[in-house]
Protein backbone atom coordinates (compact mmCIF):
# COMPACT_ATOMS: atom_id res chain seq x y z
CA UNK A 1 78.41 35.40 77.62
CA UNK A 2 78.89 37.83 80.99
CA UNK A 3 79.12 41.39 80.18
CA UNK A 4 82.04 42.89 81.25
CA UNK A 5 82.13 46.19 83.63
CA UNK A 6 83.73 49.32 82.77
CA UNK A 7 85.96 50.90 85.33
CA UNK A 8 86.04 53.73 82.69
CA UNK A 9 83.04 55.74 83.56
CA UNK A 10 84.54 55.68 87.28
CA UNK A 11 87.39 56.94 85.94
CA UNK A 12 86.11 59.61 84.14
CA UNK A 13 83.91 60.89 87.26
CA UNK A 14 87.10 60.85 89.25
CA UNK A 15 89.33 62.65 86.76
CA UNK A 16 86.10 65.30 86.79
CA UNK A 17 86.24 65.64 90.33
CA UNK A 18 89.93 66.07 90.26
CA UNK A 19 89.99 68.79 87.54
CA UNK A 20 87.03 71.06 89.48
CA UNK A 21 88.61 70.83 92.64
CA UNK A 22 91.92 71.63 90.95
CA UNK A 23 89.96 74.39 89.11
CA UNK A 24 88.72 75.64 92.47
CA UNK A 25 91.58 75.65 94.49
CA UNK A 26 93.54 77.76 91.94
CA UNK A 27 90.72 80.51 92.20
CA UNK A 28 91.17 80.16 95.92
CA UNK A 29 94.81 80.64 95.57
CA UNK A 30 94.49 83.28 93.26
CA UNK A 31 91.92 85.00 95.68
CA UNK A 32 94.23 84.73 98.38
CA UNK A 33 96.83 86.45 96.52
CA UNK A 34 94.66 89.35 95.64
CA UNK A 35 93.85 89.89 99.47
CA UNK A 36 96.97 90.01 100.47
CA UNK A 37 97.93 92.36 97.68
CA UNK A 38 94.96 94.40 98.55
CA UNK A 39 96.51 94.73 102.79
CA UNK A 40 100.30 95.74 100.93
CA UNK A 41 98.78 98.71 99.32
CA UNK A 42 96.90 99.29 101.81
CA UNK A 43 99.58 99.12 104.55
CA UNK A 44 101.79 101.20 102.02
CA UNK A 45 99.33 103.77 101.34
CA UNK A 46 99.17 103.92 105.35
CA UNK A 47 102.84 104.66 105.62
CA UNK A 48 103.05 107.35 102.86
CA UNK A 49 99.79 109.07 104.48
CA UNK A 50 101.91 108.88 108.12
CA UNK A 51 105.02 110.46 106.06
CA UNK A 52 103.17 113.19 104.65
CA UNK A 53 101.51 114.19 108.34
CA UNK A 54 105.22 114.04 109.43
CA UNK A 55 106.43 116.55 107.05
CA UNK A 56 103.31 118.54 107.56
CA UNK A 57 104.03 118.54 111.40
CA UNK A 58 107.71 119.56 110.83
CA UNK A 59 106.51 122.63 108.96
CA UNK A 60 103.78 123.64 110.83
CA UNK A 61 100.09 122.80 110.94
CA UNK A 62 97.19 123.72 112.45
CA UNK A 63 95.14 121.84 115.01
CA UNK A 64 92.60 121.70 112.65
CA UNK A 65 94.99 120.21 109.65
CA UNK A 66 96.44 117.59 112.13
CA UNK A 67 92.91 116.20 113.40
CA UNK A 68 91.86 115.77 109.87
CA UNK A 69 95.40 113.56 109.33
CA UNK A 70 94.63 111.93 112.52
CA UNK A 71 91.03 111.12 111.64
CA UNK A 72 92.11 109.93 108.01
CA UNK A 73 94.81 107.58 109.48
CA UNK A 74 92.06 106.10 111.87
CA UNK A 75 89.67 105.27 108.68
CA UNK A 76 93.03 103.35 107.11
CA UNK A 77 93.55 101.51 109.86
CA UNK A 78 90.04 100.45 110.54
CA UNK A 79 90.56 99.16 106.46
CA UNK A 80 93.41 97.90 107.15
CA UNK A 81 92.06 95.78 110.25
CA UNK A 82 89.04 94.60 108.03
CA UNK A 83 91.25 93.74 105.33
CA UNK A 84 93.65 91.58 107.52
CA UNK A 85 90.29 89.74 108.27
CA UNK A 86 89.78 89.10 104.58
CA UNK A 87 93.11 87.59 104.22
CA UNK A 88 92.44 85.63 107.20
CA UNK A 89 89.01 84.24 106.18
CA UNK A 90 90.94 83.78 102.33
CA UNK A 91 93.75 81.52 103.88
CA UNK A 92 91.08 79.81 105.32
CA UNK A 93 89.26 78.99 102.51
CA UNK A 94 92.51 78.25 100.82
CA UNK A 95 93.19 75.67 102.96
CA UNK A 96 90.02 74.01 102.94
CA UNK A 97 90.71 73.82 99.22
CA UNK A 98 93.47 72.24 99.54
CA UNK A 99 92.49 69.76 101.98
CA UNK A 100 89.54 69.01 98.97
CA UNK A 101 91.82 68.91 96.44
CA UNK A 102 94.01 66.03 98.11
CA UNK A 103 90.89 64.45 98.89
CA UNK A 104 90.26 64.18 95.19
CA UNK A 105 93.46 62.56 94.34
């Protein structure tokens, strides 16, 4: 009597695949998000930082005062910069999850 084959074990390996790249893409995703939370507070802290030199300016600083705002604002917007990057590389690797993921299915 033939033996027959099992397309179960296939299955199985498939459904594994599925569920780790499913896994993976929903760290990605999650990753993503946190980036891009990370730039908003960033940006925000930015723009309450610019406020405050504002009202300093309106009552009167000194040259010293306003270079250290200045300097300060520079060093948030060279974060900010590298932290638009990170966002950028995340979406990235987002989307190659994504692409993997449908791959899967």
């Amino acid at each position: 009597m033939p033996q027959t084959f099992s397309l179960q074990p296939l299955l199985d390996l498939m459904q594994t695949r599925t569920d780790e790249a499913t896994r993976t893409l929903g760290r990605l995703i999650a990753a993503e998000q946190s980036q891009r939370s990370r730039l908003q507070m960033l940006e925000q802290y930015r723009e309450e930082y610019a406020q405050r030199l504002r009202e300093a300016v309106a009552q009167g600083i000194t040259r010293l005062v306003m270079l250290n705002y200045q300097d300060f604002l520079a060093r948030i917007d060279e974060a900010i910069e590298q932290q638009r990057l990170a966002v950028k590389d995340s979406e990235r690797n987002t989307k190659a999850g994504q692409e993997h993921w449908q791959s899967q299915n």
